[in-house]
N, C-alpha and C. Protein backbone atom coordinates (compact mmCIF):
# COMPACT_ATOMS: atom_id res chain seq x y z
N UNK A 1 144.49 65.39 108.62
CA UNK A 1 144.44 66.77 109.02
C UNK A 1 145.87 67.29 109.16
N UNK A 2 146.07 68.42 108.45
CA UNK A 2 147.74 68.97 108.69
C UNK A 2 147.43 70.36 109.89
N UNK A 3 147.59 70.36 110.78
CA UNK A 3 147.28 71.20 112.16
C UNK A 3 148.55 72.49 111.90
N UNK A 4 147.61 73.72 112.30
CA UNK A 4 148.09 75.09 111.99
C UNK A 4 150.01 75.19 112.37
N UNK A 5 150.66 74.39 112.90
CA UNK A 5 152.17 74.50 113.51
C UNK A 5 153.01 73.64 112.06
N UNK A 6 151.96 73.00 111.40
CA UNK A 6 152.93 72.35 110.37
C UNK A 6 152.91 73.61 109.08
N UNK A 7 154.25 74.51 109.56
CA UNK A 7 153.87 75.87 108.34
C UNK A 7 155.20 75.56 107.22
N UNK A 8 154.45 75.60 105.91
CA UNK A 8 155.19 75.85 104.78
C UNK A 8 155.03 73.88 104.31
N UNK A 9 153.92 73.34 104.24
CA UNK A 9 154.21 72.34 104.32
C UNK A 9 153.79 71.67 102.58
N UNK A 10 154.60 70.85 102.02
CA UNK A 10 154.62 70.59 100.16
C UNK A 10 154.04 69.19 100.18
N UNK A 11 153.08 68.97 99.67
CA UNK A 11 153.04 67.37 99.70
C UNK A 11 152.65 67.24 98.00
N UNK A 12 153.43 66.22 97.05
CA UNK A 12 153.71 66.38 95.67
C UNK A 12 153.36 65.20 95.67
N UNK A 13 152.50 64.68 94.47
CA UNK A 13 151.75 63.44 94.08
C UNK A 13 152.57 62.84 92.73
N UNK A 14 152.58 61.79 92.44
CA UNK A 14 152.87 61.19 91.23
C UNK A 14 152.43 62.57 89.96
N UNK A 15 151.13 62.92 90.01
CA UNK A 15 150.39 62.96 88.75
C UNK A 15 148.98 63.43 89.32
N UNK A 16 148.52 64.02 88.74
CA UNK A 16 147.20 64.12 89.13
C UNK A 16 146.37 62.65 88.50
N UNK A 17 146.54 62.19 87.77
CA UNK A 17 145.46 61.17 87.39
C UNK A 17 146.07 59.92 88.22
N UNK A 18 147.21 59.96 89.01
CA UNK A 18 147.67 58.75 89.72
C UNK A 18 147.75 58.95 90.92
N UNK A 19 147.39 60.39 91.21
CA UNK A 19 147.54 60.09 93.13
C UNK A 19 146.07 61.23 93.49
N UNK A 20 145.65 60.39 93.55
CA UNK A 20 144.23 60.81 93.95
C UNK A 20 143.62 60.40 95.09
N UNK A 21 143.52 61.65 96.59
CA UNK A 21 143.13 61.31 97.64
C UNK A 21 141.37 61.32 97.22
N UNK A 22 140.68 60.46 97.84
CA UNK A 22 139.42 60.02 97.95
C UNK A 22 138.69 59.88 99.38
N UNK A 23 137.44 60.39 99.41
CA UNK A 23 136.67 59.80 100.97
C UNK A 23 135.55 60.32 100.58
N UNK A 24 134.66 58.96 101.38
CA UNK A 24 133.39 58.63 100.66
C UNK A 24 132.01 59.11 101.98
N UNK A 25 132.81 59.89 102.77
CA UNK A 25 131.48 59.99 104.07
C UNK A 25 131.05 61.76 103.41
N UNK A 26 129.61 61.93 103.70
CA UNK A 26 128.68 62.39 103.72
C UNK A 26 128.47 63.45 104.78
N UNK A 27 128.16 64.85 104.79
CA UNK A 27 127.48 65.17 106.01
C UNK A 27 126.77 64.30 106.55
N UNK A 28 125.92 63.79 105.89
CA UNK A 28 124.72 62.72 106.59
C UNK A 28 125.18 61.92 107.24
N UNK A 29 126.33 61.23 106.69
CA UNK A 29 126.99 60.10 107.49
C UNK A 29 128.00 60.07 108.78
N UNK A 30 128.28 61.40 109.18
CA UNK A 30 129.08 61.93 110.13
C UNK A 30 128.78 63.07 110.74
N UNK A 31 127.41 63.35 110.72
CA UNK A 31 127.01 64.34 112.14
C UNK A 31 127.55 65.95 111.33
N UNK A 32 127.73 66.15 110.28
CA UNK A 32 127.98 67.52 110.11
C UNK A 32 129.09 67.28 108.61
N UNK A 33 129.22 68.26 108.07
CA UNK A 33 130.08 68.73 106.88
C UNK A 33 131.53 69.03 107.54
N UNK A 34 131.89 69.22 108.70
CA UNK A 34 133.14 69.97 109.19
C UNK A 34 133.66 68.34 109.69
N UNK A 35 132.38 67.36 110.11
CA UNK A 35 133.28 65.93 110.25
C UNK A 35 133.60 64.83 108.70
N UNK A 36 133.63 65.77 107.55
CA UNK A 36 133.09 64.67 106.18
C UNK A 36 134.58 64.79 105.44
N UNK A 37 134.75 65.84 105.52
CA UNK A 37 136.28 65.79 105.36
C UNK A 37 137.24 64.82 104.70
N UNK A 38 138.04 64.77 103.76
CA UNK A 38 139.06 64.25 103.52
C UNK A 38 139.99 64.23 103.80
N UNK A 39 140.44 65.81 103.78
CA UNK A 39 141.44 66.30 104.05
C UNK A 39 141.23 67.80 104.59
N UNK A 40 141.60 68.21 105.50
CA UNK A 40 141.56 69.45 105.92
C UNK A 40 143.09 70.39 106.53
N UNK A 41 143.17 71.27 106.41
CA UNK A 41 144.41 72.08 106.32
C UNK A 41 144.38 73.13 106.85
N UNK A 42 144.80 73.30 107.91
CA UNK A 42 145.05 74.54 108.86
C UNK A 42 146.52 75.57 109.01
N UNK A 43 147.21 74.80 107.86
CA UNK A 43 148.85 75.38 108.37
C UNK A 43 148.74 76.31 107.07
N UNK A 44 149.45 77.59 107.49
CA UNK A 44 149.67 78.24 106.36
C UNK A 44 150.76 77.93 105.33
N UNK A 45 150.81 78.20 104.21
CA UNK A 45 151.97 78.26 103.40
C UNK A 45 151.57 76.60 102.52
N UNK A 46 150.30 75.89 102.98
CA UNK A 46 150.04 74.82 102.44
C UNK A 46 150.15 74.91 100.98
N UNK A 47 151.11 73.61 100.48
CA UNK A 47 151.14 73.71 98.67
C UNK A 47 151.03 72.23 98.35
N UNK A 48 149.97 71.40 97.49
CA UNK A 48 149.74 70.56 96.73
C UNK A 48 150.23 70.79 95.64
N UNK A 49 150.96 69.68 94.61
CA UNK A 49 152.01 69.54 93.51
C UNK A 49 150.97 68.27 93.12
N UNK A 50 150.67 68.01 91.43
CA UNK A 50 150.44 66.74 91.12
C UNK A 50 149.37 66.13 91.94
N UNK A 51 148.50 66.28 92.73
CA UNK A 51 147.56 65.68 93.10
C UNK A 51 146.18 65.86 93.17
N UNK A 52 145.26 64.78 93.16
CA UNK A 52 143.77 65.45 93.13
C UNK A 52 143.10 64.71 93.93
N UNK A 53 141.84 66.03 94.75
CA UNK A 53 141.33 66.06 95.69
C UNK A 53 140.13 65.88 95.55
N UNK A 54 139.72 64.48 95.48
CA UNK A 54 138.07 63.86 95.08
C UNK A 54 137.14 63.84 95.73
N UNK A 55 136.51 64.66 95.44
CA UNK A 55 134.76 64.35 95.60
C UNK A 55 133.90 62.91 94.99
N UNK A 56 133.69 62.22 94.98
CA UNK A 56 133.01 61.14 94.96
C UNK A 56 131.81 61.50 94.05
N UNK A 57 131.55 61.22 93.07
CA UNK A 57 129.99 61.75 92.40
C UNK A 57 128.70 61.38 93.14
N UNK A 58 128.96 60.20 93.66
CA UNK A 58 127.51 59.57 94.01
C UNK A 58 127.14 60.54 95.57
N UNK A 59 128.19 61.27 95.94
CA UNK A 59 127.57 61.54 97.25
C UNK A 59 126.41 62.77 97.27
């Protein structure tokens, strides 16, 4: 979680086909969609470079 005070914040990956954040929980599996999360982002000015943000197929 990057919390609303971290403002203007860059996080730059290898590559998209090499830095790939992943998470495999479920609404079902954690009491709600707002706890299933991978990654969540509250600070403004947020910028991803080179990376990809996976959904899991099977879920």
């Amino acid at each position: 979680m990057v919390n609303a005070n971290k403002t203007n914040l860059i996080i730059q990956g290898q590559g998209y086909e090499s830095t790939i954040i992943s998470w495999n929980d479920t609404s079902s599996s954690t009491g709600g969609t707002a706890y299933s999360a991978s990654v969540t982002v509250f600070a403004p000015g947020f910028v991803a470079y080179n990376i990809t943000f996976e959904v899991p197929l099977d879920n």
